[in-house]
N, C-alpha and C. Protein backbone atom coordinates (compact mmCIF):
# COMPACT_ATOMS: atom_id res chain seq x y z
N UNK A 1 -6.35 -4.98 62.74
CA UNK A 1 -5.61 -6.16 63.14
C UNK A 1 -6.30 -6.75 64.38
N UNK A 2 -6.22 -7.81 64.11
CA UNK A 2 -7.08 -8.44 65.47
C UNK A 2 -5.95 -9.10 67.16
N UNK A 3 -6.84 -8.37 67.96
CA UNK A 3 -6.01 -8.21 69.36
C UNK A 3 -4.69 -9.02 69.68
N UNK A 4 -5.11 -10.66 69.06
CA UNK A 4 -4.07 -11.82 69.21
C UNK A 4 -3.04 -11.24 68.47
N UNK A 5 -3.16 -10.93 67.29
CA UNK A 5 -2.33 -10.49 66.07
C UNK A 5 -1.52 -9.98 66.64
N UNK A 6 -2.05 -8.39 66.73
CA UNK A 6 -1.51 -7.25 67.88
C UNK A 6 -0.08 -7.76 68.84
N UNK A 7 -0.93 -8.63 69.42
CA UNK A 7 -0.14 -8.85 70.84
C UNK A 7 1.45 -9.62 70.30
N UNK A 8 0.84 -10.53 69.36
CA UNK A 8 2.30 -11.63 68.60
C UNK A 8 3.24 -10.69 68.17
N UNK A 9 2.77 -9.60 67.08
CA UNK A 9 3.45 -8.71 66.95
C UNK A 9 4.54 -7.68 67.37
N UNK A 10 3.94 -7.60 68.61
CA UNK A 10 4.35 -6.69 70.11
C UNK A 10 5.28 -7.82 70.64
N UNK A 11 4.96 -8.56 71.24
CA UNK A 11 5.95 -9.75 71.64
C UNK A 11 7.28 -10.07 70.78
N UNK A 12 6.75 -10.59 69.79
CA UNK A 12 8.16 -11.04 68.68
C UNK A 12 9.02 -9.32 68.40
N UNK A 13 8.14 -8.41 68.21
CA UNK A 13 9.06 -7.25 68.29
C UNK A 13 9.97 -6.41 69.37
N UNK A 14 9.46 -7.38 70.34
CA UNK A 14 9.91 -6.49 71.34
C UNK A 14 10.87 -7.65 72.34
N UNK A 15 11.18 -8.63 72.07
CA UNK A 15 12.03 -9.79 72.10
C UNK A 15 13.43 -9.81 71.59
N UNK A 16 14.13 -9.80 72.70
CA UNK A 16 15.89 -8.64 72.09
C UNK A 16 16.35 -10.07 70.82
N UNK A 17 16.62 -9.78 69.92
CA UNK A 17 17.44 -10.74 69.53
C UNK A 17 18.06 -10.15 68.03
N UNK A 18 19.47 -9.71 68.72
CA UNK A 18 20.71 -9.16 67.68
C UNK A 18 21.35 -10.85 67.11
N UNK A 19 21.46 -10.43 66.20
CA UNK A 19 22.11 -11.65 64.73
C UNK A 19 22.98 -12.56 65.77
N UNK A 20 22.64 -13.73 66.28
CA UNK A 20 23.24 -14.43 67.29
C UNK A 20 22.37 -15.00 68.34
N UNK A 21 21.51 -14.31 68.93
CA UNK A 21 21.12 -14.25 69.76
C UNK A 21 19.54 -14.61 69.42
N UNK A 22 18.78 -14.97 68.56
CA UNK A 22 17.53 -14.91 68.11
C UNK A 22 16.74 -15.75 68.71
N UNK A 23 17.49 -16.97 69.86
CA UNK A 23 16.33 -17.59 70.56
C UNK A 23 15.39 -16.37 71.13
N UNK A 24 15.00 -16.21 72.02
CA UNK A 24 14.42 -15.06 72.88
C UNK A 24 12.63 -15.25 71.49
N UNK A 25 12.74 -14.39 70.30
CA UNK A 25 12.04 -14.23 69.18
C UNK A 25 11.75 -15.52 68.78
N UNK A 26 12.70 -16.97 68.53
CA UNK A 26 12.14 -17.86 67.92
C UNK A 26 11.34 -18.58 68.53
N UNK A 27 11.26 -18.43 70.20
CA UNK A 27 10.82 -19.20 70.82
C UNK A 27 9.06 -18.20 70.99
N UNK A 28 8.92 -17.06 70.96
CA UNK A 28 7.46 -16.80 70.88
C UNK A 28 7.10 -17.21 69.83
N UNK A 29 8.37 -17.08 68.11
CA UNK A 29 7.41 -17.65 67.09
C UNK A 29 6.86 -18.65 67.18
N UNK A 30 7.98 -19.94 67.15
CA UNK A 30 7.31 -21.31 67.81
C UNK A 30 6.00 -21.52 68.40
N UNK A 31 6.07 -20.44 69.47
CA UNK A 31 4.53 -21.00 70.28
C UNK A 31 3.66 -20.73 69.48
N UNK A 32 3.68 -19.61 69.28
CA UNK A 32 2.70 -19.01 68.00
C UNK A 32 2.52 -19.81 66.61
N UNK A 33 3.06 -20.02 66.15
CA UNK A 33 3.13 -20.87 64.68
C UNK A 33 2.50 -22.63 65.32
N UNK A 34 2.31 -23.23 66.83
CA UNK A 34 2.16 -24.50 66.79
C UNK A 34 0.92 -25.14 66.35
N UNK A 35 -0.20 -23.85 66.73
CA UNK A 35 -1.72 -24.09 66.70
C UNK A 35 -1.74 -24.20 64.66
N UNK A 36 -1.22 -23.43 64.05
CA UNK A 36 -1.66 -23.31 62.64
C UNK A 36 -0.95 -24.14 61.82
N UNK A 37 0.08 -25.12 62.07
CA UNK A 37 0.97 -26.29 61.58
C UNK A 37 1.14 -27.24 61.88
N UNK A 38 1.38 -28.24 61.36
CA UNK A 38 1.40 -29.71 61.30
C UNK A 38 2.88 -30.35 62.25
N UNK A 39 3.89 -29.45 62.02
CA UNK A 39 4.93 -29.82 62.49
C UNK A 39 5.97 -28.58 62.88
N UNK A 40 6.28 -28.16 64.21
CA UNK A 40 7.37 -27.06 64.28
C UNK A 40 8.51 -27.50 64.29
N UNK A 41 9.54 -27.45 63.76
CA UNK A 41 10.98 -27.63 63.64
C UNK A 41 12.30 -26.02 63.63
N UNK A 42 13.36 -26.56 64.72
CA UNK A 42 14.26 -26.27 64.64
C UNK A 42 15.46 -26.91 64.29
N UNK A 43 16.47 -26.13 63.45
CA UNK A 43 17.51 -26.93 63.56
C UNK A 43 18.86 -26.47 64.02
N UNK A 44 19.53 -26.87 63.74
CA UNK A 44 20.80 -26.53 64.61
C UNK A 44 21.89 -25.25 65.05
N UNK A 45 21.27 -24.68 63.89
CA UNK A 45 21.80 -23.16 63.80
C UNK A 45 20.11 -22.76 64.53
N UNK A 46 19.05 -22.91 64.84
CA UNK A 46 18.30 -22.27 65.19
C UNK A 46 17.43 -21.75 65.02
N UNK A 47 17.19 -22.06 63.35
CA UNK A 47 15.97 -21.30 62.40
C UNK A 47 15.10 -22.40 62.77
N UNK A 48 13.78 -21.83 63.01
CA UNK A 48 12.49 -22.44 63.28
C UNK A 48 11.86 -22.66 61.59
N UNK A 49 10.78 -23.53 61.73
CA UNK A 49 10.15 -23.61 60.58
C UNK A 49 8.85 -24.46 60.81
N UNK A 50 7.79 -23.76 60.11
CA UNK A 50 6.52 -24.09 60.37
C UNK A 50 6.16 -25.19 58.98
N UNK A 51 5.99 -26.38 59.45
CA UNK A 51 5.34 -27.22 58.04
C UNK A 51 4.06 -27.72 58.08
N UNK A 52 2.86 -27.51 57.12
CA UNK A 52 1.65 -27.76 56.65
C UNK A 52 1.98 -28.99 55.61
N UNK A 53 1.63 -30.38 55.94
CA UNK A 53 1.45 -31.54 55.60
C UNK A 53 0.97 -31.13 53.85
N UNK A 54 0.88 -31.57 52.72
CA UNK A 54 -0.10 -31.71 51.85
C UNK A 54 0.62 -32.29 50.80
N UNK A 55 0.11 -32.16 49.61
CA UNK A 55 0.32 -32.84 48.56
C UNK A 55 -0.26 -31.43 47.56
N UNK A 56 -0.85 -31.13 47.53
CA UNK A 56 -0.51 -29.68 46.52
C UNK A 56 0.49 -29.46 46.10
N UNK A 57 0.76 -28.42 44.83
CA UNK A 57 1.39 -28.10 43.85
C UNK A 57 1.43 -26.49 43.52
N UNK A 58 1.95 -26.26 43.91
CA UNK A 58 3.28 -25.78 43.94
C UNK A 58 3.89 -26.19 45.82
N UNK A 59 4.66 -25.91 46.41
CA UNK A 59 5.32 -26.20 47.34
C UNK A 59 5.74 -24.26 47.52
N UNK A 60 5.06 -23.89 48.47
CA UNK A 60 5.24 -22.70 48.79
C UNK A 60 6.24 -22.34 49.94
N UNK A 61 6.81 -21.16 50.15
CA UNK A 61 7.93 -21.10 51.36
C UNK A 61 7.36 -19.45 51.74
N UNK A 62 7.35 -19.26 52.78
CA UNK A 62 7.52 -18.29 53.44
C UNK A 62 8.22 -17.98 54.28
N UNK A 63 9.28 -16.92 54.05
CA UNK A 63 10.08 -16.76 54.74
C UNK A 63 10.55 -15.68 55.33
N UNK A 64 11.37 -14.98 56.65
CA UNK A 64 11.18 -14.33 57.59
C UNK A 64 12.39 -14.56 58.37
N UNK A 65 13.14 -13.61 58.98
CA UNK A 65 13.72 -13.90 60.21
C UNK A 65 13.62 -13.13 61.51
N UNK A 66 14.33 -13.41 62.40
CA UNK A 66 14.04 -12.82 64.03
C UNK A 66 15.21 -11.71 64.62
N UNK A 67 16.07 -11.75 63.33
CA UNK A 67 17.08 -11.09 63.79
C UNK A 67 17.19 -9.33 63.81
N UNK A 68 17.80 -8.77 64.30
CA UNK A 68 17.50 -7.31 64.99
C UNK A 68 19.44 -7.06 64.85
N UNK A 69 19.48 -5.52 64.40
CA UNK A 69 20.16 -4.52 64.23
C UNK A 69 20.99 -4.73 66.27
N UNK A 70 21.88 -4.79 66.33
CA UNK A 70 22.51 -4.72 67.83
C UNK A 70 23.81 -4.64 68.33
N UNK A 71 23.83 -4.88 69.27
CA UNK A 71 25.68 -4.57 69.83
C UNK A 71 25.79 -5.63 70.53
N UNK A 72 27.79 -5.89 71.13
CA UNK A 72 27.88 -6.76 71.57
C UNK A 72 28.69 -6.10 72.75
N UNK A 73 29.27 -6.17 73.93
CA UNK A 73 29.67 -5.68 75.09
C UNK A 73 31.27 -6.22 74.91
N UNK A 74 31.81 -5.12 74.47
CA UNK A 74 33.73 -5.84 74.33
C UNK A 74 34.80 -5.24 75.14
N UNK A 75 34.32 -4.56 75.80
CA UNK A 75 34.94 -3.95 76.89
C UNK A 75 34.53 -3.21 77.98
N UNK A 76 35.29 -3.42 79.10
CA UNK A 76 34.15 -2.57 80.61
C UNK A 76 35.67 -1.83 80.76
N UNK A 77 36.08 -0.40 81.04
CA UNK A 77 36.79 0.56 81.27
C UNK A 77 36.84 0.45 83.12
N UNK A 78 37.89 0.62 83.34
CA UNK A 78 38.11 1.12 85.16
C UNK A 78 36.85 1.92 85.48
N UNK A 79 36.49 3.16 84.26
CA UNK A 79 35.17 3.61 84.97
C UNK A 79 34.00 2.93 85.01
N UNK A 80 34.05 1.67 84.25
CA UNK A 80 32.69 1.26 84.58
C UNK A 80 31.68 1.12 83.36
N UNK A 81 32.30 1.96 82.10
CA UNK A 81 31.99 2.37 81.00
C UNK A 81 32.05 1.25 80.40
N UNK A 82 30.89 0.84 79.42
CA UNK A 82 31.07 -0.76 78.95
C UNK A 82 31.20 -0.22 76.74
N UNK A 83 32.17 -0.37 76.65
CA UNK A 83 32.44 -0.56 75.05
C UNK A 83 31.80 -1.51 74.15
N UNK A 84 31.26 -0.88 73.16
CA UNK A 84 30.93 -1.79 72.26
C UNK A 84 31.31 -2.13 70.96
N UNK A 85 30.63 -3.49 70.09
CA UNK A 85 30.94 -3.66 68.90
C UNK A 85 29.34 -3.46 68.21
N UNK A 86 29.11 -3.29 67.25
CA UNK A 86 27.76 -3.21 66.49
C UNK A 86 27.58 -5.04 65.74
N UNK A 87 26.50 -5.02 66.00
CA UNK A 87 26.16 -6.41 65.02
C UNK A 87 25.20 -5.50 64.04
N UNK A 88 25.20 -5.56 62.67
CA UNK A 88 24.51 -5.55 61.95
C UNK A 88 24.99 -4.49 61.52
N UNK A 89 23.97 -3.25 60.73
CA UNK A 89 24.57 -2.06 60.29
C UNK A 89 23.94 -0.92 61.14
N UNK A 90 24.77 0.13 61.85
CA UNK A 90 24.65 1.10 62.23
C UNK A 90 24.74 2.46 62.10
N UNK A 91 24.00 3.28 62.25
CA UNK A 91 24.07 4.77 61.76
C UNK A 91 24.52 5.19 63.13
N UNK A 92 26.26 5.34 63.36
CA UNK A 92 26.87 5.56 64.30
C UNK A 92 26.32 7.23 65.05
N UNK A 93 26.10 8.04 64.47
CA UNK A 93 25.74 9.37 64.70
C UNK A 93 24.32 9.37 65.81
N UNK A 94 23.51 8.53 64.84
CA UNK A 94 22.23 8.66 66.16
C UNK A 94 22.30 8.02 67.73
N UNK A 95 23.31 7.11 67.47
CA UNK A 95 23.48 6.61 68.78
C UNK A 95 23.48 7.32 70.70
N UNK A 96 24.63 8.54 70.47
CA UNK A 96 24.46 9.12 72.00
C UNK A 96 23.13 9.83 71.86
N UNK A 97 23.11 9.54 73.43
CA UNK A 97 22.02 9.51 73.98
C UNK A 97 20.85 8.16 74.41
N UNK A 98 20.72 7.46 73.30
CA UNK A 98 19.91 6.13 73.10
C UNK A 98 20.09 5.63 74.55
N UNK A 99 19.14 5.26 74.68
CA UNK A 99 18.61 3.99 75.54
C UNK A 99 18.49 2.62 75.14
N UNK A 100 19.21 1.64 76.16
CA UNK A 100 19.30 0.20 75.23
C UNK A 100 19.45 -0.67 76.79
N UNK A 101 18.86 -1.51 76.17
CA UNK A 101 19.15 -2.67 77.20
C UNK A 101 20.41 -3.76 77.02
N UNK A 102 20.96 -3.65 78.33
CA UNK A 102 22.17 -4.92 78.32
C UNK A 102 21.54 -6.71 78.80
N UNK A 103 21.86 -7.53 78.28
CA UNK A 103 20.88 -8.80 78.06
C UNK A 103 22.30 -9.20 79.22
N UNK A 104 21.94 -9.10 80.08
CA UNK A 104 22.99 -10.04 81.03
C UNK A 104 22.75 -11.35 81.05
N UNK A 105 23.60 -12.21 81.87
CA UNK A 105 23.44 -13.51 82.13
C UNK A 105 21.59 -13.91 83.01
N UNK A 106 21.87 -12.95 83.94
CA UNK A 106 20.39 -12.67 84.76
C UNK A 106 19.51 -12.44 84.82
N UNK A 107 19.55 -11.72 84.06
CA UNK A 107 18.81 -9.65 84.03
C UNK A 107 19.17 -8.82 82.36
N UNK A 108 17.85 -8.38 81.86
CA UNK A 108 18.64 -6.84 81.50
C UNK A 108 18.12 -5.93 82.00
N UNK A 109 19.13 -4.62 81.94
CA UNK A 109 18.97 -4.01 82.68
C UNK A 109 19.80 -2.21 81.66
N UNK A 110 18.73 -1.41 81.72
CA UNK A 110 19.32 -0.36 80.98
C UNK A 110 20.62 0.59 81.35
N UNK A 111 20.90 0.88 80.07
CA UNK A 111 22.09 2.16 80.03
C UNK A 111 21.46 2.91 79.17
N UNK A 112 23.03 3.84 78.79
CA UNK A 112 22.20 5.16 77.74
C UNK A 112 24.11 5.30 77.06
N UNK A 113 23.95 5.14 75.92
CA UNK A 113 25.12 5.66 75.52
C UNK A 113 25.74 6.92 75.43
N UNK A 114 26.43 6.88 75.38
CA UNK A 114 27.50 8.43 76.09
C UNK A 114 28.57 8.48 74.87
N UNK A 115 29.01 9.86 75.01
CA UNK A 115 30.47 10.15 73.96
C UNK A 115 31.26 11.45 74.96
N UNK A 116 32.29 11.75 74.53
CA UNK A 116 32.96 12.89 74.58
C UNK A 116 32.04 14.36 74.41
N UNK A 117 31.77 14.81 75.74
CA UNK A 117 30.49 15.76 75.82
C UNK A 117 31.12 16.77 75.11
N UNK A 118 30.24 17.78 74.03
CA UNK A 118 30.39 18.64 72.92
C UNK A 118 30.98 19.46 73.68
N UNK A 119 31.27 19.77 74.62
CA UNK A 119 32.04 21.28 75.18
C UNK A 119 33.13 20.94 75.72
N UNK A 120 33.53 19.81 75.42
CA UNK A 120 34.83 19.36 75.92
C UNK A 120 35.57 18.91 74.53
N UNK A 121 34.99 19.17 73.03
CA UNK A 121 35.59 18.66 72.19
C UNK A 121 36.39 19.95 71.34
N UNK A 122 37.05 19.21 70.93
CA UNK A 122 37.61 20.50 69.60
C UNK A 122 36.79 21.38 69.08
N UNK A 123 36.87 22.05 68.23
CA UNK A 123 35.92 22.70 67.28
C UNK A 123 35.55 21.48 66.05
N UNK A 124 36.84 21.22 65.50
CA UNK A 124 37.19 20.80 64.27
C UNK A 124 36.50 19.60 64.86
N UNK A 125 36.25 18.93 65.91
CA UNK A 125 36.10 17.23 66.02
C UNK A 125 34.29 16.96 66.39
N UNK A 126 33.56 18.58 66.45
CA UNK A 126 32.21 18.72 67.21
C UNK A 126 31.89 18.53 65.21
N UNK A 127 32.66 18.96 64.29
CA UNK A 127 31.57 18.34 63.53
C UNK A 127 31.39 17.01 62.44
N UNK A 128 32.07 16.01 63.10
CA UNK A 128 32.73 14.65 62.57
C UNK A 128 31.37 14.02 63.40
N UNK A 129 31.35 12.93 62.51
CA UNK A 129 30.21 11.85 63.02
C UNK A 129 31.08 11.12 63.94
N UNK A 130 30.63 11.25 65.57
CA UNK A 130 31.26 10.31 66.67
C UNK A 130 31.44 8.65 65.96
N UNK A 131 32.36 7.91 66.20
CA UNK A 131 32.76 7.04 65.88
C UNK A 131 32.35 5.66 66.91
N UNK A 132 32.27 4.51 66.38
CA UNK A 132 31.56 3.70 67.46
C UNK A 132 32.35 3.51 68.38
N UNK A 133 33.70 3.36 68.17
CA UNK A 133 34.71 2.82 69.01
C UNK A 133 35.19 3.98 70.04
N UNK A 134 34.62 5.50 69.90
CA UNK A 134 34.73 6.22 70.80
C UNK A 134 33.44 6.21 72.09
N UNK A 135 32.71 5.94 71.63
CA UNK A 135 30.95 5.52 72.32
C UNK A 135 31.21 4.62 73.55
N UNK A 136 30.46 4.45 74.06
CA UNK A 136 30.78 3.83 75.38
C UNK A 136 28.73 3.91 76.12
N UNK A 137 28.87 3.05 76.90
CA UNK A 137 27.50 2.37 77.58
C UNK A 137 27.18 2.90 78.96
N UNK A 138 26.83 3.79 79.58
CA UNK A 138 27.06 4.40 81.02
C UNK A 138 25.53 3.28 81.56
N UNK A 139 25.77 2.30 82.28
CA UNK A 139 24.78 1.70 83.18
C UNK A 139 24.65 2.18 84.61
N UNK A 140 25.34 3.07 84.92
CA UNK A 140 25.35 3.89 86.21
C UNK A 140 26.30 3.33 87.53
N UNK A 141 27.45 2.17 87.02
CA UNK A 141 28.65 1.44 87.65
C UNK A 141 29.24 2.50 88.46
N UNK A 142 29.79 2.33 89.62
CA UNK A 142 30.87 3.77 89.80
C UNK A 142 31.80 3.01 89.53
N UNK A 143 32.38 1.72 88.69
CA UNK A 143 33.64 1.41 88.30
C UNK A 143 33.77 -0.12 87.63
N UNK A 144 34.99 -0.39 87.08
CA UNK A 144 34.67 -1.91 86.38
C UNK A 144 34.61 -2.95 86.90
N UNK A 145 34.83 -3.27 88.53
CA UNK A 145 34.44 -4.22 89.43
C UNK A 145 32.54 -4.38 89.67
N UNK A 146 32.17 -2.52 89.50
CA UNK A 146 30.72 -3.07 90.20
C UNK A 146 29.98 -3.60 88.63
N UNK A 147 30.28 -3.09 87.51
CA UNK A 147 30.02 -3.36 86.08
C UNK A 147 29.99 -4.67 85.63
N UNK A 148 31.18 -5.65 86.09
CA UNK A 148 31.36 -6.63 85.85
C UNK A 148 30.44 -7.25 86.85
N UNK A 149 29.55 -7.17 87.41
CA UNK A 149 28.89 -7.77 88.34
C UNK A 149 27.46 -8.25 87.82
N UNK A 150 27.14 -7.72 86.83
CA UNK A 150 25.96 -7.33 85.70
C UNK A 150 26.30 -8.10 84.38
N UNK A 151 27.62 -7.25 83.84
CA UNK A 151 27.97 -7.38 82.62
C UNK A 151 28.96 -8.35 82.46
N UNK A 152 28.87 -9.21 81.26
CA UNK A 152 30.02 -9.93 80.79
C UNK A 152 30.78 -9.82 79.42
N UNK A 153 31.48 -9.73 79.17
CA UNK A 153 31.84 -9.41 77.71
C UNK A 153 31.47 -10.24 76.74
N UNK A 154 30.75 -9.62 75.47
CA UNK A 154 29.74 -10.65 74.24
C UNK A 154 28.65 -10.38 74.67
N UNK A 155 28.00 -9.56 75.86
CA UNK A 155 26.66 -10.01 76.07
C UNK A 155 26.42 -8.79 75.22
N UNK A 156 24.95 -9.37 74.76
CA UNK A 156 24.23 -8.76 73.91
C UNK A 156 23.66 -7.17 74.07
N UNK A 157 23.25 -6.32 73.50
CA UNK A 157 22.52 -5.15 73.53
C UNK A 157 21.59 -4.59 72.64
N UNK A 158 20.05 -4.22 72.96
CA UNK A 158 19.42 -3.88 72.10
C UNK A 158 18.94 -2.22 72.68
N UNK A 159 18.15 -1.74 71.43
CA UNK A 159 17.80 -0.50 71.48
C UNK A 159 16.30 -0.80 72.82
N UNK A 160 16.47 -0.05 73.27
CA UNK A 160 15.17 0.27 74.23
C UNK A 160 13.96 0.86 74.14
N UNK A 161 13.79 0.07 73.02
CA UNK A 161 12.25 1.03 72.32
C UNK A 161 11.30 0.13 72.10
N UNK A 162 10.10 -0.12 72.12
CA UNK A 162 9.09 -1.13 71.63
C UNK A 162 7.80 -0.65 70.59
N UNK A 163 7.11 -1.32 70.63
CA UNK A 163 6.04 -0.93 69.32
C UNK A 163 5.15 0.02 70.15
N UNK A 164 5.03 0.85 69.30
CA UNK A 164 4.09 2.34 69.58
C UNK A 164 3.43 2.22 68.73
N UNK A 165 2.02 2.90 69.03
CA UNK A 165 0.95 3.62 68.34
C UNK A 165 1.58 5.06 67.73
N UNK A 166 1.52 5.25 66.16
CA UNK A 166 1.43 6.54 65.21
C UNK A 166 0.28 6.94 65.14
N UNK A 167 -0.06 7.89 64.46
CA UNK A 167 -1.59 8.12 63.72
C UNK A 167 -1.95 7.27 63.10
N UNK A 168 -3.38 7.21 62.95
CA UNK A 168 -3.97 6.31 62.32
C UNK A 168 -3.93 4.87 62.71
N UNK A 169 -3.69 4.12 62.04
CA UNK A 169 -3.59 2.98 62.51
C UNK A 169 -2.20 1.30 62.11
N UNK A 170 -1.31 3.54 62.17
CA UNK A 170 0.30 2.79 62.05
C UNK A 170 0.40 2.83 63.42
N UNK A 171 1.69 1.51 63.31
CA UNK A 171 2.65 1.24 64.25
C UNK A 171 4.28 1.44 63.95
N UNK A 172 5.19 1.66 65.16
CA UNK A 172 6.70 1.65 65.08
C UNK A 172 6.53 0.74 65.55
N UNK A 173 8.43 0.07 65.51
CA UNK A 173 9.10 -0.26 66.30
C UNK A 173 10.22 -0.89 65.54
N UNK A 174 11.54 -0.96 66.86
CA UNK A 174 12.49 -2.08 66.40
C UNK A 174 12.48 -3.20 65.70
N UNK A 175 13.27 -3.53 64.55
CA UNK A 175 13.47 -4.75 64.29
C UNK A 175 12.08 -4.90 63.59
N UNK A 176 11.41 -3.98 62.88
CA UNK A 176 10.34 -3.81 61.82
C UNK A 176 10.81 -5.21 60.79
N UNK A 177 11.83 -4.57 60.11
CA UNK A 177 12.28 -4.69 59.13
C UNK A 177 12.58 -6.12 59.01
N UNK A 178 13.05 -7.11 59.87
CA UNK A 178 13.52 -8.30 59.99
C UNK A 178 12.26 -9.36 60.75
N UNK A 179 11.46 -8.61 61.23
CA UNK A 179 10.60 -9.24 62.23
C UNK A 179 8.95 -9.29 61.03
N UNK A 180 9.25 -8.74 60.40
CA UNK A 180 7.57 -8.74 60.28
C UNK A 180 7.52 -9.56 59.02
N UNK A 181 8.38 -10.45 58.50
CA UNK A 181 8.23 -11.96 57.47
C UNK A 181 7.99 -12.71 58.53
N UNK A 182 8.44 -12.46 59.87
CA UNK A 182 8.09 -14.25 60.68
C UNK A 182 6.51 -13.55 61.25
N UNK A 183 6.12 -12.65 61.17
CA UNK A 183 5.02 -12.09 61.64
C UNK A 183 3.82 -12.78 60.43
N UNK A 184 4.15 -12.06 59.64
CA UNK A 184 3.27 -13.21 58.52
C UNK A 184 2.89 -14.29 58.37
């Protein structure tokens, strides 16, 4: 893959944007897509689109979106603890522990999700898949005055991971799956 490639890749993947939130991603596509098209367009909901002028036959579409697996911030607790909702689909189990960024008004700025620590649980409840609505966001607040100072409720959250080198000459990362049609 060639370095520019690379880098677009890395950028648009690593650009928070949960189902809502996809400026952040449309706006590197944009830049990216202006040099190789005739015309960039957005419209009102926000989908970008790259058009090549011609008169050829067939009329081809390629298509792609920017959107990413995420959470939304629906509650901050007296401790400080910020609750969430999931956008998209989640495998609630892998979650504690994770690292994720909160997309404040300002700033983001990381937490790590937390649950009901295993030695404080039942027997019967250590082997149930933790539930989202028991999960909670520890940003390191000592309470919901200093929390709310950061956080607002709706603001966005993504996983805290970006594109890595595998063997060979694979790559990870977030938002693979949704990101790499606008990568094309």
């Amino acid at each position: 893959m060639r370095p520019d490639s690379f880098e677009f890749l890395k950028a648009l993947t690593e650009a928070p944007s949960p189902s809502g939130y996809e400026q952040p991603a449309q706006k590197i596509f944009r830049a990216r897509i202006q040099n190789f098209v005739d015309e960039v367009q957005t419209d009102v909901l926000g989908n970008s689109h790259g058009v090549i002028k011609g008169k050829a036959r067939p009329v081809v579409m390629l298509a792609g979106h920017c959107d990413e697996i995420g959470f939304m911030v629906k509650y901050i607790d007296d401790q400080g603890y910020l609750y969430f909702a999931s956008i998209g689909g989640v495998d609630e189990q892998l979650l504690p522990g994770k690292r994720v960024w909160i997309h404040g008004q300002k700033q983001s700025f990381l937490g790590v999700v937390g649950r009901k620590p295993i030695h404080l649980l039942d027997p019967k409840d250590r082997e149930k898949v933790p539930q989202i609505h028991t999960q909670f966001i520890d940003i390191g607040a000592k309470n919901r005055k200093e929390a709310e100072k950061h956080v607002r409720l709706g603001d966005p959250v993504t996983f805290a991971v970006g594109l890595e080198n595998l063997l060979g000459d694979r790559v990870v990362s977030r938002a693979f799956d949704d990101k790499v049609g606008s990568f094309v």
